[in-house]
N, C-alpha and C. Protein backbone atom coordinates (compact mmCIF):
# COMPACT_ATOMS: atom_id res chain seq x y z
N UNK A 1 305.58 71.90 95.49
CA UNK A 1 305.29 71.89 94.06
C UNK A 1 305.83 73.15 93.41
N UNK A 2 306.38 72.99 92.12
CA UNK A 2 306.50 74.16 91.47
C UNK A 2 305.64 74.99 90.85
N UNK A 3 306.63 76.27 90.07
CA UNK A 3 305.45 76.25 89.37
C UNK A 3 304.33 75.80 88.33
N UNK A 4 305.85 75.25 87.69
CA UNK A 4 305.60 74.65 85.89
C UNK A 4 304.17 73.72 86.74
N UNK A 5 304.59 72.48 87.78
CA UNK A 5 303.66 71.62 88.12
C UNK A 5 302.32 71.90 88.02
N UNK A 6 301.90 73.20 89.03
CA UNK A 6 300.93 73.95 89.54
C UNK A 6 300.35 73.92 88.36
N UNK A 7 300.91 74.86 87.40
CA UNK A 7 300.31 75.54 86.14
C UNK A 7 299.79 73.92 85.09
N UNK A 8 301.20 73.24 85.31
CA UNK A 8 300.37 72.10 84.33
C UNK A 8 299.03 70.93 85.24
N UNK A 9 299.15 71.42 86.59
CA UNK A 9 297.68 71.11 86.91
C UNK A 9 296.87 71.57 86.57
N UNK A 10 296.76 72.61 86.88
CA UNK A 10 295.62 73.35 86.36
C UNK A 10 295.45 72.96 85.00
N UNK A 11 296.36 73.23 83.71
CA UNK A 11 295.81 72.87 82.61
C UNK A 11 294.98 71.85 82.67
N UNK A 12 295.29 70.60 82.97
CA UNK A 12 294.77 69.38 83.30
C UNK A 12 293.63 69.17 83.89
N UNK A 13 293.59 70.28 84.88
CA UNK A 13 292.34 70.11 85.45
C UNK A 13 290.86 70.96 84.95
N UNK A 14 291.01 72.16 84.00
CA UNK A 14 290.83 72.72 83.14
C UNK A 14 290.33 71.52 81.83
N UNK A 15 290.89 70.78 81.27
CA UNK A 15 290.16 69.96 80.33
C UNK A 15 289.86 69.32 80.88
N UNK A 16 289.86 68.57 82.02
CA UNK A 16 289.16 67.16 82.62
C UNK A 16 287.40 68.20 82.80
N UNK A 17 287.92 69.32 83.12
CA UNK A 17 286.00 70.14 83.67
C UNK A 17 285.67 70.23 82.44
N UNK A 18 286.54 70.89 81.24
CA UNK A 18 285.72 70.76 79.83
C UNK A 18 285.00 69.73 79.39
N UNK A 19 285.94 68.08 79.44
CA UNK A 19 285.33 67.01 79.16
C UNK A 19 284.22 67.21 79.86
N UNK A 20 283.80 67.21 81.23
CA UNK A 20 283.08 67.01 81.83
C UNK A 20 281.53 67.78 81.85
N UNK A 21 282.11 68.97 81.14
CA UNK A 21 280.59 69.78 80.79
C UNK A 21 280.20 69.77 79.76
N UNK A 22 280.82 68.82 78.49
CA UNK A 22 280.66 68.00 77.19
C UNK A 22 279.52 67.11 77.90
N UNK A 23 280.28 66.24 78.40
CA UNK A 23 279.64 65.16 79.11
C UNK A 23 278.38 65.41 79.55
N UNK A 24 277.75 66.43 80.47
CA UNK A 24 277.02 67.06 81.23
C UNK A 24 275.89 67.47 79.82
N UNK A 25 276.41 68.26 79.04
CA UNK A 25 275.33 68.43 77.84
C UNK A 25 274.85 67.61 76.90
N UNK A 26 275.91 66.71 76.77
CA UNK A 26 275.69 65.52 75.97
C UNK A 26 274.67 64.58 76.93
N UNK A 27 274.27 64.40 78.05
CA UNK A 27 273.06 63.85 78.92
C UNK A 27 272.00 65.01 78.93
N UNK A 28 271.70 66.46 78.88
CA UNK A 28 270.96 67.34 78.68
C UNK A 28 270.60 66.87 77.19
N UNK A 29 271.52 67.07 77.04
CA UNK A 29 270.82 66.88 74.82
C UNK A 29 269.99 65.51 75.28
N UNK A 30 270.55 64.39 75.63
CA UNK A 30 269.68 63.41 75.33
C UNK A 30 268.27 62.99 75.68
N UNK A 31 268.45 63.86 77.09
CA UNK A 31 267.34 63.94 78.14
C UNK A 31 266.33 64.44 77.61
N UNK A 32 266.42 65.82 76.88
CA UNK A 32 265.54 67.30 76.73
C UNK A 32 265.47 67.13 75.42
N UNK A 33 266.41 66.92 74.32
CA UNK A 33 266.37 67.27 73.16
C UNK A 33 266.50 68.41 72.55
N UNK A 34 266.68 69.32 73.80
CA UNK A 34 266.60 70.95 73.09
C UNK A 34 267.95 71.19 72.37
N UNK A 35 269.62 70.39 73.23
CA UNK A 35 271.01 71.03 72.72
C UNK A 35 270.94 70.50 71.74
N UNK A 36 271.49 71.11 70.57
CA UNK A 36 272.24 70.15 69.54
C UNK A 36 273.53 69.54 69.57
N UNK A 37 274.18 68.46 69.37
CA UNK A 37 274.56 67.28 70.31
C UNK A 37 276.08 67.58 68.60
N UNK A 38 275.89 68.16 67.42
CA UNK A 38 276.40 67.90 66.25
C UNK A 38 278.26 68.35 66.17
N UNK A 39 277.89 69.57 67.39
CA UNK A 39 279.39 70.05 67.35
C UNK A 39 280.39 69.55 68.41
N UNK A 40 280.04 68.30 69.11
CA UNK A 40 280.75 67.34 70.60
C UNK A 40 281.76 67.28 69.76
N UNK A 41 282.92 67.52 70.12
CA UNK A 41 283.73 66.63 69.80
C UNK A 41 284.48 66.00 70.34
N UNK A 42 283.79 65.28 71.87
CA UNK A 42 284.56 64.12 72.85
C UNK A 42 284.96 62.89 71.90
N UNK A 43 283.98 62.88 70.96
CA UNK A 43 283.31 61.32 70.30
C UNK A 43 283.88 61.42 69.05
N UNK A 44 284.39 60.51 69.19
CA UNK A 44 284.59 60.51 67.25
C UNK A 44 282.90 59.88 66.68
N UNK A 45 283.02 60.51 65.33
CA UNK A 45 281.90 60.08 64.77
C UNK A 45 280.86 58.63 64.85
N UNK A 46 281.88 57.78 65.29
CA UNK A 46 281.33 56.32 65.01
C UNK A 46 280.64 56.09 66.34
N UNK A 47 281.07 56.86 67.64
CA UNK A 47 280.44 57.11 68.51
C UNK A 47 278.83 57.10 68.96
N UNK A 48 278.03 57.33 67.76
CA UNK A 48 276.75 57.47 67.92
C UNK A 48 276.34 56.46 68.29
N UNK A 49 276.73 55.42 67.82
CA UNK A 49 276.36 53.81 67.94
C UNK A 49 276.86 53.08 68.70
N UNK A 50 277.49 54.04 69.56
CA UNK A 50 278.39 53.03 71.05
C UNK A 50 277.21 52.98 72.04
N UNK A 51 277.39 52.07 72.88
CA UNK A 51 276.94 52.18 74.19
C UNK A 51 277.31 52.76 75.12
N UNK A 52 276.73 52.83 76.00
CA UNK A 52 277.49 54.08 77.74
C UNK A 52 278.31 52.99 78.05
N UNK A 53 278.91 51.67 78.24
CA UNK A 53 279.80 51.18 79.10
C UNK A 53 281.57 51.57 77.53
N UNK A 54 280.45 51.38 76.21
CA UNK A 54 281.72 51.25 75.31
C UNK A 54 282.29 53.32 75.56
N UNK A 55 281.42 53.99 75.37
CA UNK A 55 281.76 55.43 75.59
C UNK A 55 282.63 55.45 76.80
N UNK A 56 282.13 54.95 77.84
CA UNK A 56 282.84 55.27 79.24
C UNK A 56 284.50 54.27 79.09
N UNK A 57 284.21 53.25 78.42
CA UNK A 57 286.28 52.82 78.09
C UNK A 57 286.65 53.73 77.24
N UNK A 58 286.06 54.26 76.16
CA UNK A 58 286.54 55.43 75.47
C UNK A 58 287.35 56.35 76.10
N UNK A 59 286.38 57.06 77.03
CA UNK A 59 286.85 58.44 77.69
C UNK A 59 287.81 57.90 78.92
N UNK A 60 288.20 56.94 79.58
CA UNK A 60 288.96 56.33 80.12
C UNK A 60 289.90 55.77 79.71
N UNK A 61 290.02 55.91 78.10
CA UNK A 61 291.29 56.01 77.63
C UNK A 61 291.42 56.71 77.31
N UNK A 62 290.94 58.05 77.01
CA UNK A 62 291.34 59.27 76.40
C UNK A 62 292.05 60.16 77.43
N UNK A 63 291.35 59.71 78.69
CA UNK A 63 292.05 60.37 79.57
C UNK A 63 293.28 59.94 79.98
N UNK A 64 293.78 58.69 80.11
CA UNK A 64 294.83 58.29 80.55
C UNK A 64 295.85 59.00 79.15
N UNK A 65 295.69 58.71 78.00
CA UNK A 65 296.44 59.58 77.00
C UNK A 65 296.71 61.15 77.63
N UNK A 66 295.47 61.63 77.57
CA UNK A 66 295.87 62.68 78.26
C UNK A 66 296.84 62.91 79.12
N UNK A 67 296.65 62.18 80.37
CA UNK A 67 297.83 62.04 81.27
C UNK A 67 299.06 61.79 81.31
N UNK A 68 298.94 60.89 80.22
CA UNK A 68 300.60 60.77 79.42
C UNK A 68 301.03 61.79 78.83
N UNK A 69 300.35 62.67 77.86
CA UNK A 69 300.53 63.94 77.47
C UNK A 69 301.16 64.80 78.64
N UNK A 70 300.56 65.21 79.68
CA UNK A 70 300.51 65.96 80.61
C UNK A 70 302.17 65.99 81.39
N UNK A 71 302.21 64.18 81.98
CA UNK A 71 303.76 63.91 81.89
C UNK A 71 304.50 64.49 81.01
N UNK A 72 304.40 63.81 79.92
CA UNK A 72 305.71 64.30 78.98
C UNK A 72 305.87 65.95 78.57
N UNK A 73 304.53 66.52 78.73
CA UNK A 73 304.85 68.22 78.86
C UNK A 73 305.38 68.70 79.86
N UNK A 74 305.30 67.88 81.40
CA UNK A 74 305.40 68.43 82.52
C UNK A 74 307.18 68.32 82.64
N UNK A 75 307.88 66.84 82.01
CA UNK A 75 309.36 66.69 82.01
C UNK A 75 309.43 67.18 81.14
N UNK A 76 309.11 67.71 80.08
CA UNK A 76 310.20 68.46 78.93
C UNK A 76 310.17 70.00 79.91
N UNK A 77 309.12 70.39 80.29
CA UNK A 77 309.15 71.53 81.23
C UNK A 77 310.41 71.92 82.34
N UNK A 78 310.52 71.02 83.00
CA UNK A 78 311.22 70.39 84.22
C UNK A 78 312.93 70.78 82.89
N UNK A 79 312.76 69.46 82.55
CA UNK A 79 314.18 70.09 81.98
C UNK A 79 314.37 71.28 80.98
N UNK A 80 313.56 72.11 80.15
CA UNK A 80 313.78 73.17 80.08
C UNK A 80 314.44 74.07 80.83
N UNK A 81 313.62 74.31 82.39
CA UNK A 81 313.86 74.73 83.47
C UNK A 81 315.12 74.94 83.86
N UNK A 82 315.58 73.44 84.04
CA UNK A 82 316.93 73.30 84.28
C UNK A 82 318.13 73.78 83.95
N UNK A 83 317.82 73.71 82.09
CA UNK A 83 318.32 73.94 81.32
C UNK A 83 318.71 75.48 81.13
N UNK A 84 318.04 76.25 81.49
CA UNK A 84 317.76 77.57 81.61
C UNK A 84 318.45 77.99 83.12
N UNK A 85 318.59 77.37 84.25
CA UNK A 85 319.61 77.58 85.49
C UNK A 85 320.86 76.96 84.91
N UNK A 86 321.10 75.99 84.52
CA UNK A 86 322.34 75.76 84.10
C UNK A 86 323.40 76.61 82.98
């Protein structure tokens, strides 16, 4: 692996733990009631009124976007790279 790769793992893996400690408080808030739940912004607004199976296709497409993101940063990277030995 390179580096660009490495580094754009990590990014990647870096917001997948962010989502995930969204996620993590957003079940504390609901549980406890103590977090305030107002500044998430996994969810778009209309969100409140989803269900956990409609939330969970949500974030299972947000992530695959993501991943497409991630690609297309990782080849414009790649050929930068190149571009820069050549």
């Amino acid at each position: 692996r390179t580096f660009l790769q490495d580094q754009a793992r990590s990014t990647f893996d870096r917001t997948v733990a962010d989502i995930e400690t969204k996620i993590n408080r957003t079940k504390i808030s609901v549980n406890t009631n103590v977090i305030d739940n107002d500044d998430d912004d996994i969810f778009p607004g209309a969100a409140k009124d989803m269900g956990s199976e409609a939330k969970i296709r949500f974030l299972k497409a947000r992530l695959r976007v993501m991943q497409e993101e991630l690609e297309r940063t990782h080849t414009e990277c790649v050929k930068r790279v190149s571009y820069k030995k050549n």
